[in-house]
N, C-alpha and C. Protein backbone atom coordinates (compact mmCIF):
# COMPACT_ATOMS: atom_id res chain seq x y z
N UNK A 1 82.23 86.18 -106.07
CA UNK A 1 82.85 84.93 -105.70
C UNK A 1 84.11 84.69 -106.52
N UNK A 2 83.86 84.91 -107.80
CA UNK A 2 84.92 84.52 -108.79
C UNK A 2 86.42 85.57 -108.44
N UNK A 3 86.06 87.28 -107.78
CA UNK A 3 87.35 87.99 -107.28
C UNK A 3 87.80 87.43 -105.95
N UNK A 4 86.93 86.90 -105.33
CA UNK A 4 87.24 86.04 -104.13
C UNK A 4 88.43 84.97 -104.08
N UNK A 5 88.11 84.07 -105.44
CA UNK A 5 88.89 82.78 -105.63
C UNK A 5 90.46 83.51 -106.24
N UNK A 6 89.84 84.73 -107.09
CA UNK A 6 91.22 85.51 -107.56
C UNK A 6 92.57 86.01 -106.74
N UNK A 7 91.22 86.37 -105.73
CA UNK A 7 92.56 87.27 -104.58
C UNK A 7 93.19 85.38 -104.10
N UNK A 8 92.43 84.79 -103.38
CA UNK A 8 93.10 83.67 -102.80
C UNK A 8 94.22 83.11 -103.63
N UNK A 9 93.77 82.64 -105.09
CA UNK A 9 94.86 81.97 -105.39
C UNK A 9 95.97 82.93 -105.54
N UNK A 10 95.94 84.61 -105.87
CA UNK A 10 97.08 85.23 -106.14
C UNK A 10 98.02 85.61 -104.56
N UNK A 11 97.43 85.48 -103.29
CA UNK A 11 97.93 85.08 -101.78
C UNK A 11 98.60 83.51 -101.73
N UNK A 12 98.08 82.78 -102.50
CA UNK A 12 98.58 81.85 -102.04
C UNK A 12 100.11 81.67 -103.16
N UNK A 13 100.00 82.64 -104.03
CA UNK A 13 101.18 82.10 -104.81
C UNK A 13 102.28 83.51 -104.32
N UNK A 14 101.70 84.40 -104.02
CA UNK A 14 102.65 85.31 -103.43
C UNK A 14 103.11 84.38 -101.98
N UNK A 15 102.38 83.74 -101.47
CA UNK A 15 103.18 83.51 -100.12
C UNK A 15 104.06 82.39 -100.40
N UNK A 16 103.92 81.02 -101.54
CA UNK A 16 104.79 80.19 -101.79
C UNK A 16 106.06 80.51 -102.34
N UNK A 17 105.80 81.93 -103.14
CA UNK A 17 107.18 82.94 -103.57
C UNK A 17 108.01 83.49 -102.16
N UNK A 18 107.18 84.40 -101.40
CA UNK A 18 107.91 85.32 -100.43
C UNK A 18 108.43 84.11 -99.21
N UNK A 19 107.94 83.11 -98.62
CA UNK A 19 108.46 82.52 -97.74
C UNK A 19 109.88 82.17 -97.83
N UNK A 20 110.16 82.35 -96.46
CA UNK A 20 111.71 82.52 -96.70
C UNK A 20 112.52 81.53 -95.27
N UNK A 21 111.14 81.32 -94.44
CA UNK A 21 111.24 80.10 -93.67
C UNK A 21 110.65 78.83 -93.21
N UNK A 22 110.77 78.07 -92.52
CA UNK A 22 109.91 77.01 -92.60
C UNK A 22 108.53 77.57 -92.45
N UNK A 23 107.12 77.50 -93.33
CA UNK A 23 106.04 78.16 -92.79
C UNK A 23 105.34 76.88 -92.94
N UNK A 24 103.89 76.78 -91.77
CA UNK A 24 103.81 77.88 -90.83
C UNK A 24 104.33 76.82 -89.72
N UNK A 25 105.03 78.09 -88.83
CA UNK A 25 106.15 78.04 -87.56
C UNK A 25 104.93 77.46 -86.77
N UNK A 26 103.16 77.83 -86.37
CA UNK A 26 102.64 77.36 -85.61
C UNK A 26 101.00 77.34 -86.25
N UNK A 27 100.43 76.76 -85.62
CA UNK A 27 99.25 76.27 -86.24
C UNK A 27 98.25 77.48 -86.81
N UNK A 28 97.68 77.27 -87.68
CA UNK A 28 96.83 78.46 -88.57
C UNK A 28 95.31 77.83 -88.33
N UNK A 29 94.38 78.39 -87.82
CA UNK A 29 92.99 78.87 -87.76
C UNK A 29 92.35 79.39 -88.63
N UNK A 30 90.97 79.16 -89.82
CA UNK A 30 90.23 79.79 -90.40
C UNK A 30 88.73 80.02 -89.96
N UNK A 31 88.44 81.21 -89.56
CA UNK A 31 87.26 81.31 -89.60
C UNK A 31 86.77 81.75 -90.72
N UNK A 32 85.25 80.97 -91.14
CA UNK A 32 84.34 81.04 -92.33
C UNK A 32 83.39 81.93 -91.81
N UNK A 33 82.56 82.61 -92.18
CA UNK A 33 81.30 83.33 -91.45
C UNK A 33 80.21 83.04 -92.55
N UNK A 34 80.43 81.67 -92.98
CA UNK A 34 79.08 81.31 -93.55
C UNK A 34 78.21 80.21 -93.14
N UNK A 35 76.96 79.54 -93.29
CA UNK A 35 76.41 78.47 -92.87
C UNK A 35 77.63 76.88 -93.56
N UNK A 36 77.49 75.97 -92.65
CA UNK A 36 78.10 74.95 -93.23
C UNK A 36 77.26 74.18 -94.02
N UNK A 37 78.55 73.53 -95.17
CA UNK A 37 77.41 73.33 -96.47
C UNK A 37 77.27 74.19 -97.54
N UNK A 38 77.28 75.47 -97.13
CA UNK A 38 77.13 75.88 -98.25
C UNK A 38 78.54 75.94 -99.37
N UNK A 39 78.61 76.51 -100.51
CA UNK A 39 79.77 76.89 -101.55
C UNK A 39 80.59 77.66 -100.64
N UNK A 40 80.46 78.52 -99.72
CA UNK A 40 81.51 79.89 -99.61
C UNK A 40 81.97 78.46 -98.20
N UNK A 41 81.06 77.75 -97.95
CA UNK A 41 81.92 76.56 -96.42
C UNK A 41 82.54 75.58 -97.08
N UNK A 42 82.65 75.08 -98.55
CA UNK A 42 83.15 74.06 -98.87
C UNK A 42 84.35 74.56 -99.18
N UNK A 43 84.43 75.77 -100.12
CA UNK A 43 85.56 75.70 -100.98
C UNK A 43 86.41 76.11 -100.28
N UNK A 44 86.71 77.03 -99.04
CA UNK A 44 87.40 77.43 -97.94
C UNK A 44 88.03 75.80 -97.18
N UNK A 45 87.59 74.90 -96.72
CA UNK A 45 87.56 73.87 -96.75
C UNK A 45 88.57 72.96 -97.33
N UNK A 46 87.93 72.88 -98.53
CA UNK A 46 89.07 72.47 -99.73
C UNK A 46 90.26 73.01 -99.66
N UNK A 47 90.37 74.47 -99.43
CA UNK A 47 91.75 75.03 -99.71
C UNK A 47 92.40 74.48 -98.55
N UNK A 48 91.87 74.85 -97.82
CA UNK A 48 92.73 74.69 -96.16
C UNK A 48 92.95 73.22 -95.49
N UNK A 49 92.30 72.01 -96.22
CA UNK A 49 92.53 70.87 -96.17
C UNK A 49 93.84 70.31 -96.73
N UNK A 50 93.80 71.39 -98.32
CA UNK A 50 95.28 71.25 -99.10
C UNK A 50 96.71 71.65 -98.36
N UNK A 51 96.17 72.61 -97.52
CA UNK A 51 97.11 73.33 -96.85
C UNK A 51 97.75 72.60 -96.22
N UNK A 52 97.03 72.18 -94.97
CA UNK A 52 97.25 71.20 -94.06
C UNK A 52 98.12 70.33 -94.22
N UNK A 53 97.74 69.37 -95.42
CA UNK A 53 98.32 68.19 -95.97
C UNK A 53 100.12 68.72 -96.18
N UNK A 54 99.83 69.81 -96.68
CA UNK A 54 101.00 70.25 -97.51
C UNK A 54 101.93 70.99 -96.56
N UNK A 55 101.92 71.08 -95.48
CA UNK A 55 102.01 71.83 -94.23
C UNK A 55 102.78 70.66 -93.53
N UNK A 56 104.03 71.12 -92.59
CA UNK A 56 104.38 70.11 -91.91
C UNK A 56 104.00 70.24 -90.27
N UNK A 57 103.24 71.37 -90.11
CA UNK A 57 102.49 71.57 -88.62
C UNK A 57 101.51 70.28 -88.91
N UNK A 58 101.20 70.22 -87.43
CA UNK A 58 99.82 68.96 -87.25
C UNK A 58 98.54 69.72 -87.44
N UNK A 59 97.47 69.31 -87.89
CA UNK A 59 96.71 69.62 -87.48
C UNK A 59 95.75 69.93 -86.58
């Protein structure tokens, strides 16, 4: 779990570096493949809620 959170946050700071245009151009989809509720459904969640917010697409 803990290389999990590693890779994500080091994607998410490579992509706030490499973007080079308005992102994202159109709406982004996550599928989870875990039960909801659990840790691996929340924290996915969390991230992609931040996203959103921070995102000038609608949700």
């Amino acid at each position: 779990m803990r290389k999990l959170f590693s890779i994500l946050i080091a994607a998410s700071l490579f992509a706030a570096v490499a973007q080079a245009e308005t992102w994202p151009s159109r709406l982004i989809k996550a599928t989870i493949p875990f039960g909801a509720g659990s840790a691996t459904d929340v924290v996915p969640r969390l991230v992609f809620d931040r996203l959103s917010a921070s995102s000038a697409s609608p949700s």
